[in-house]
C-alpha atoms as a PDB file:
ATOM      1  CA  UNK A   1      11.229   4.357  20.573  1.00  0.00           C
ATOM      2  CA  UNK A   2      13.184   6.638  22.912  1.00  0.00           C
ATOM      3  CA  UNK A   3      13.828   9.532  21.689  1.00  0.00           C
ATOM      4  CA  UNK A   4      17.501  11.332  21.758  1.00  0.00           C
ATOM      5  CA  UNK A   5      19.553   8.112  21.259  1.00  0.00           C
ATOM      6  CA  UNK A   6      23.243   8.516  21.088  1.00  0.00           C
ATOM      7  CA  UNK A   7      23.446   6.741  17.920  1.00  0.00           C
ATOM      8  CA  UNK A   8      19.943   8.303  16.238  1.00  0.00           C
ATOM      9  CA  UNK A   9      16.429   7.679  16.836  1.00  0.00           C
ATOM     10  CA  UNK A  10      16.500   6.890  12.690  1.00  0.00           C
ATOM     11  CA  UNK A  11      19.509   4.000  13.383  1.00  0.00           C
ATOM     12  CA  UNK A  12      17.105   2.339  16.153  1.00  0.00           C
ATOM     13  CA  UNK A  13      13.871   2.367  14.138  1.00  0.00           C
ATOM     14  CA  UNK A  14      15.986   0.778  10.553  1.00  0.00           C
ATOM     15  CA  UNK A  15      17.561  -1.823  13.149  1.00  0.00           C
ATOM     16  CA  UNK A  16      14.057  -2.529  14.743  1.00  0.00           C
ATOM     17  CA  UNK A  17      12.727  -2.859  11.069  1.00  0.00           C
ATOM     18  CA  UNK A  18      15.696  -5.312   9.935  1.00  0.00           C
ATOM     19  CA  UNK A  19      15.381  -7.416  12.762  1.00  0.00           C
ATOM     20  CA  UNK A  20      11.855  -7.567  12.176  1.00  0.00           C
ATOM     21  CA  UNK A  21      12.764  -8.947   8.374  1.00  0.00           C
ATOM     22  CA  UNK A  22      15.398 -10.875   9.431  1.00  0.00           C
ATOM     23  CA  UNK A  23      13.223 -12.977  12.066  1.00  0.00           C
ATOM     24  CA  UNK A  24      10.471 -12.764   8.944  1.00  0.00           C
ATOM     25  CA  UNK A  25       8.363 -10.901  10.712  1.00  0.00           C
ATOM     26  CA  UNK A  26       8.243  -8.573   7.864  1.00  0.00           C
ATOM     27  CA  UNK A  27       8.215 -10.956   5.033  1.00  0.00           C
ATOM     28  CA  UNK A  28       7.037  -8.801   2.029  1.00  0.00           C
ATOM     29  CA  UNK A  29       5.311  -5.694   2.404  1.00  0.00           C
ATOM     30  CA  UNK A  30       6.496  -3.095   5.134  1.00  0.00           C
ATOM     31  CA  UNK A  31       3.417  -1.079   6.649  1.00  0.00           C
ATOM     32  CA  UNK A  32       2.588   2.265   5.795  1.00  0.00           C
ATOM     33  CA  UNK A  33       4.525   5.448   7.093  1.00  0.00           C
ATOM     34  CA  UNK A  34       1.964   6.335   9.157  1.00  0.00           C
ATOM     35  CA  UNK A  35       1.771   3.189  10.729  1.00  0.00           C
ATOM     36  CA  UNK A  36       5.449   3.362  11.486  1.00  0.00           C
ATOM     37  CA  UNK A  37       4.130   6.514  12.916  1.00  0.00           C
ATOM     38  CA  UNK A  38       2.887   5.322  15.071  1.00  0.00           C
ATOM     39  CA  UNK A  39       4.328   2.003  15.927  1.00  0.00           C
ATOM     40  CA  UNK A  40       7.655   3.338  16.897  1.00  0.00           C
ATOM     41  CA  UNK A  41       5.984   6.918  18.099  1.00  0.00           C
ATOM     42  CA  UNK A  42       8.222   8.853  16.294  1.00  0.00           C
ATOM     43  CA  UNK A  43       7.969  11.465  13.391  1.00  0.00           C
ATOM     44  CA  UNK A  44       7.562  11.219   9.726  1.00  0.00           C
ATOM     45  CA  UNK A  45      10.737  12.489   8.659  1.00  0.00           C
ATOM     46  CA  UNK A  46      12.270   9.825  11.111  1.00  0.00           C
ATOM     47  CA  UNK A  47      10.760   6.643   9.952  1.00  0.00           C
ATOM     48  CA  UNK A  48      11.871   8.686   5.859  1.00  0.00           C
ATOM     49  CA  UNK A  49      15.484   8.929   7.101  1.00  0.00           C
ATOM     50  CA  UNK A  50      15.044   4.823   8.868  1.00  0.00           C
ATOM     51  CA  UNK A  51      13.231   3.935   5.384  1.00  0.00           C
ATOM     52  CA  UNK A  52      15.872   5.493   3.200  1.00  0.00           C
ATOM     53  CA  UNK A  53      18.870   3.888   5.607  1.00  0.00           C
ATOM     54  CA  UNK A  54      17.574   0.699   4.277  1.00  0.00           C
ATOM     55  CA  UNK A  55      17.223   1.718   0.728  1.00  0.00           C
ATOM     56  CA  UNK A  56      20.859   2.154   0.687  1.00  0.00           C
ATOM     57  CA  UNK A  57      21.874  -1.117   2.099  1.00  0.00           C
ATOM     58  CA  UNK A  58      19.440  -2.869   0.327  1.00  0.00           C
ATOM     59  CA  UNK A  59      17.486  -4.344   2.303  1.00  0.00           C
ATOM     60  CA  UNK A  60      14.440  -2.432   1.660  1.00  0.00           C
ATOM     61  CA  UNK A  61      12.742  -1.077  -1.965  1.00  0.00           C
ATOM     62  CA  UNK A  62      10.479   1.383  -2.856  1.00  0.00           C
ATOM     63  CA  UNK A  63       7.965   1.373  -5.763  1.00  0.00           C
ATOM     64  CA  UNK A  64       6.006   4.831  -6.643  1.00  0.00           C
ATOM     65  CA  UNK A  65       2.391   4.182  -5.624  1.00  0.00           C
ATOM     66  CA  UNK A  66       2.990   0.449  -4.153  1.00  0.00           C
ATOM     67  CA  UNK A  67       4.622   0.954  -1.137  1.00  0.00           C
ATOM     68  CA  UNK A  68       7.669  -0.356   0.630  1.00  0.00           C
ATOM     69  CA  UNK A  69       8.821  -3.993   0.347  1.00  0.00           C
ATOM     70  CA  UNK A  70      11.849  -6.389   1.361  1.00  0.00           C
ATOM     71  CA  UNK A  71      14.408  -6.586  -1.587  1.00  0.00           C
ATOM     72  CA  UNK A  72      13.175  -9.141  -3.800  1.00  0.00           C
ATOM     73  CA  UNK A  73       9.671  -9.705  -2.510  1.00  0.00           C
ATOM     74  CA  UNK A  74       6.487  -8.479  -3.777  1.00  0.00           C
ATOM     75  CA  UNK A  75       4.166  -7.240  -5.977  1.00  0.00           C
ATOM     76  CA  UNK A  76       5.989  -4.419  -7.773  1.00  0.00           C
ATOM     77  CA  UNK A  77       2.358  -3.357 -10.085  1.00  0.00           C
ATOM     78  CA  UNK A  78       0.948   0.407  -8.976  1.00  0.00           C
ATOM     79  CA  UNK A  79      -1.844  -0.049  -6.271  1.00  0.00           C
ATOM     80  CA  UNK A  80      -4.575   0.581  -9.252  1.00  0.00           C
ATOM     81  CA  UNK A  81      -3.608  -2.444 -10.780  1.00  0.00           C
ATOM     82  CA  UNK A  82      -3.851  -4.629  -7.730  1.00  0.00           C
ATOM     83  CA  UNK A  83      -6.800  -2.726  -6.961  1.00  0.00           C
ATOM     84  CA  UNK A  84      -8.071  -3.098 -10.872  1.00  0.00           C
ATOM     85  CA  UNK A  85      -7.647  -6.941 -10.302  1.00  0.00           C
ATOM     86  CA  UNK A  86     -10.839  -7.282  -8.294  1.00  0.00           C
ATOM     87  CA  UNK A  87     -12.668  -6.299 -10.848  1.00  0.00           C
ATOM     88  CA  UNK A  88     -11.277  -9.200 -12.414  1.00  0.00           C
ATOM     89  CA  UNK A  89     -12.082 -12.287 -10.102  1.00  0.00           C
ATOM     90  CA  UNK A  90     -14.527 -14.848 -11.030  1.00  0.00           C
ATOM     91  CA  UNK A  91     -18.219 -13.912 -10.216  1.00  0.00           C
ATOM     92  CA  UNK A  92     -17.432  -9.949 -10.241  1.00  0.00           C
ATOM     93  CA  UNK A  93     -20.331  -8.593 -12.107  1.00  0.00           C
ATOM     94  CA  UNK A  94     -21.688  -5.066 -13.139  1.00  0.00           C
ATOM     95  CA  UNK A  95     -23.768  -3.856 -10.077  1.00  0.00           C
ATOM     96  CA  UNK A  96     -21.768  -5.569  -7.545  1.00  0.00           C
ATOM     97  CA  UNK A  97     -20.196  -3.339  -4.282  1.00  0.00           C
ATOM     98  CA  UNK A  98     -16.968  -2.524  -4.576  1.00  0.00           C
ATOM     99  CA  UNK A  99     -14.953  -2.660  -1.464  1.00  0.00           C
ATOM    100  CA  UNK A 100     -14.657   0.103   1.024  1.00  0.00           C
ATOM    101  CA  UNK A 101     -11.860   2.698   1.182  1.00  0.00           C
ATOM    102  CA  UNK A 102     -10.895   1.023   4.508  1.00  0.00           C
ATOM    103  CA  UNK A 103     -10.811  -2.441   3.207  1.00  0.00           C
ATOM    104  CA  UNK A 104      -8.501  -1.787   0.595  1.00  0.00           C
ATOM    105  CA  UNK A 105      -6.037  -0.215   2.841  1.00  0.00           C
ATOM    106  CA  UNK A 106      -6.254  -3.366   4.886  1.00  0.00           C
ATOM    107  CA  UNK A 107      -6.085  -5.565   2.151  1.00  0.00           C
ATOM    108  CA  UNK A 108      -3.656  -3.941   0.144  1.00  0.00           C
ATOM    109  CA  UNK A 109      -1.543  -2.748   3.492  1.00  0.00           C
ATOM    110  CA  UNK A 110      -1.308   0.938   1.767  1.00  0.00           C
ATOM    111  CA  UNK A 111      -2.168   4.351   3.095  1.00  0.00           C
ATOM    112  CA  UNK A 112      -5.728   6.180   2.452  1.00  0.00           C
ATOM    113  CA  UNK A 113      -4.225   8.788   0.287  1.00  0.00           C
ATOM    114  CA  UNK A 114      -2.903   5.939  -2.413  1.00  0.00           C
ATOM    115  CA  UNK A 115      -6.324   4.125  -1.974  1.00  0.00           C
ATOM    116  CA  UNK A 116      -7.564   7.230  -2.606  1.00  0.00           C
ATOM    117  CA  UNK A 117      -5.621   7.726  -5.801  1.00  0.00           C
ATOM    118  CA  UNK A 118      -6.432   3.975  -7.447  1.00  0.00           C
ATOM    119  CA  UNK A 119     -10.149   4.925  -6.821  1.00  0.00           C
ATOM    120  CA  UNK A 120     -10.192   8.512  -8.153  1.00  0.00           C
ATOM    121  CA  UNK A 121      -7.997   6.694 -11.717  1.00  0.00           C
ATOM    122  CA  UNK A 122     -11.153   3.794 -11.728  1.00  0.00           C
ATOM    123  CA  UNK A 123     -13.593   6.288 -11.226  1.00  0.00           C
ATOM    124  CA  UNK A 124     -11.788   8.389 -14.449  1.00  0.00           C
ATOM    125  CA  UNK A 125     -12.012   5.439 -16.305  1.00  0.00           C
ATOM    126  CA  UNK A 126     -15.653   4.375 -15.916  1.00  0.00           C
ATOM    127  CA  UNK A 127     -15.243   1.035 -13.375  1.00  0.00           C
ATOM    128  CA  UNK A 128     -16.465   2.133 -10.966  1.00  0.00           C
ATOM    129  CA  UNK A 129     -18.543   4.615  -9.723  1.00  0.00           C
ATOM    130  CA  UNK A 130     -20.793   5.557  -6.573  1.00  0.00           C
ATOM    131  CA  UNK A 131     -23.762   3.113  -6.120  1.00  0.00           C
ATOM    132  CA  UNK A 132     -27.687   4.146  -5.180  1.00  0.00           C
ATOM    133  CA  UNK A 133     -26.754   3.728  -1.412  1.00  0.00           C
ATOM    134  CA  UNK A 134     -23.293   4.875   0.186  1.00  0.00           C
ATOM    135  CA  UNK A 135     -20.360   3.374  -0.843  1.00  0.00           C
ATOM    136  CA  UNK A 136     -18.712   2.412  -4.579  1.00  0.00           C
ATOM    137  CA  UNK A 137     -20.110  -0.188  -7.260  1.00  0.00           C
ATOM    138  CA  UNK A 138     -19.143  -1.899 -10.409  1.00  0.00           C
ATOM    139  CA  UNK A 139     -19.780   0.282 -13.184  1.00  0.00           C
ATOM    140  CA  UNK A 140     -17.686  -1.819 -15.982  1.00  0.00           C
ATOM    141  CA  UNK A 141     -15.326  -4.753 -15.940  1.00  0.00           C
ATOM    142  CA  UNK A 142     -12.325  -4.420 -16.993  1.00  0.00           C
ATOM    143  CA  UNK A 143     -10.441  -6.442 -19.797  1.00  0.00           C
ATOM    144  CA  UNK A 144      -7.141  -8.507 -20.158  1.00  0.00           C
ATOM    145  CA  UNK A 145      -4.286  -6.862 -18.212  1.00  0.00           C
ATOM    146  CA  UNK A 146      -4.883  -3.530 -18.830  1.00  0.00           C
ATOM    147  CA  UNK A 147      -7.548  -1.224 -17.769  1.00  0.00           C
ATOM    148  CA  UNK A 148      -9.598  -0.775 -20.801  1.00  0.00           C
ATOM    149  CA  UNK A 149     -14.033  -1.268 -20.073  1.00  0.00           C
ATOM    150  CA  UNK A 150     -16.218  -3.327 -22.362  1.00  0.00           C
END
């Protein structure tokens, strides 16, 4: 993005980003602040003031520990309980790995520090824990919709 536009370096990235949605390009999820970062080389407190020109059209909606998403698209749950939902899928047993910090932020499209968070609540709550080598496993598997162990 250039920087110094007449009409704001904000107004160019939220028009970049709703072009992007409009085309579909952006169909659900947005990526991460710091992947707008980066994308558009401009500051945090830009892509907030792009982000939060959207909000008030619209066009865009937040959820607290979830992310961004276009208006009337997504998975609304907290990242734990998308995250808590692996433990749930067929074949997931006691023992198993449990996916990396970086795969979740891939999978999930949400930043390290949220990852972060969903791990540090499973870990609280007995599901998972770290394994004899590096890296996470199973401890317990959750049950029903909520996050309560066997």
């Amino acid at each position: 993005m250039p920087q110094g536009s007449p009409r704001g370096t904000y107004l160019e990235v939220s028009g970049s980003l709703r072009e992007k949605i409009r085309k579909g390009e952006i169909a659900e999820v947005l990526p991460s602040q710091s992947e707008l970062v980066s994308e558009y080389n401009v500051s945090r407190s830009t892509i907030e003031r792009a982000l939060a020109a959207l909000r008030a059209e619209g066009v865009i909606e937040s959820v607290q520990g979830a992310g961004w998403f276009v208006a009337g698209t997504g998975d609304r749950r907290p990242l734990v309980e998308k995250v808590t939902d692996l433990l749930r899928a067929d074949g997931v047993r006691v023992g198993d790995r449990f996916p990396t910090e970086k795969e979740l932020c891939e999978r999930f499209g949400a930043s390290r520090t949220a990852v972060r968070s969903a791990i540090a609540q499973m870990e609280g709550q007995g599901l998972i824990g770290r394994g004899a080598a590096r890296g996470r496993e199973v401890r317990a598997l959750p049950v029903g919709r909520g996050t309560k162990t066997v």
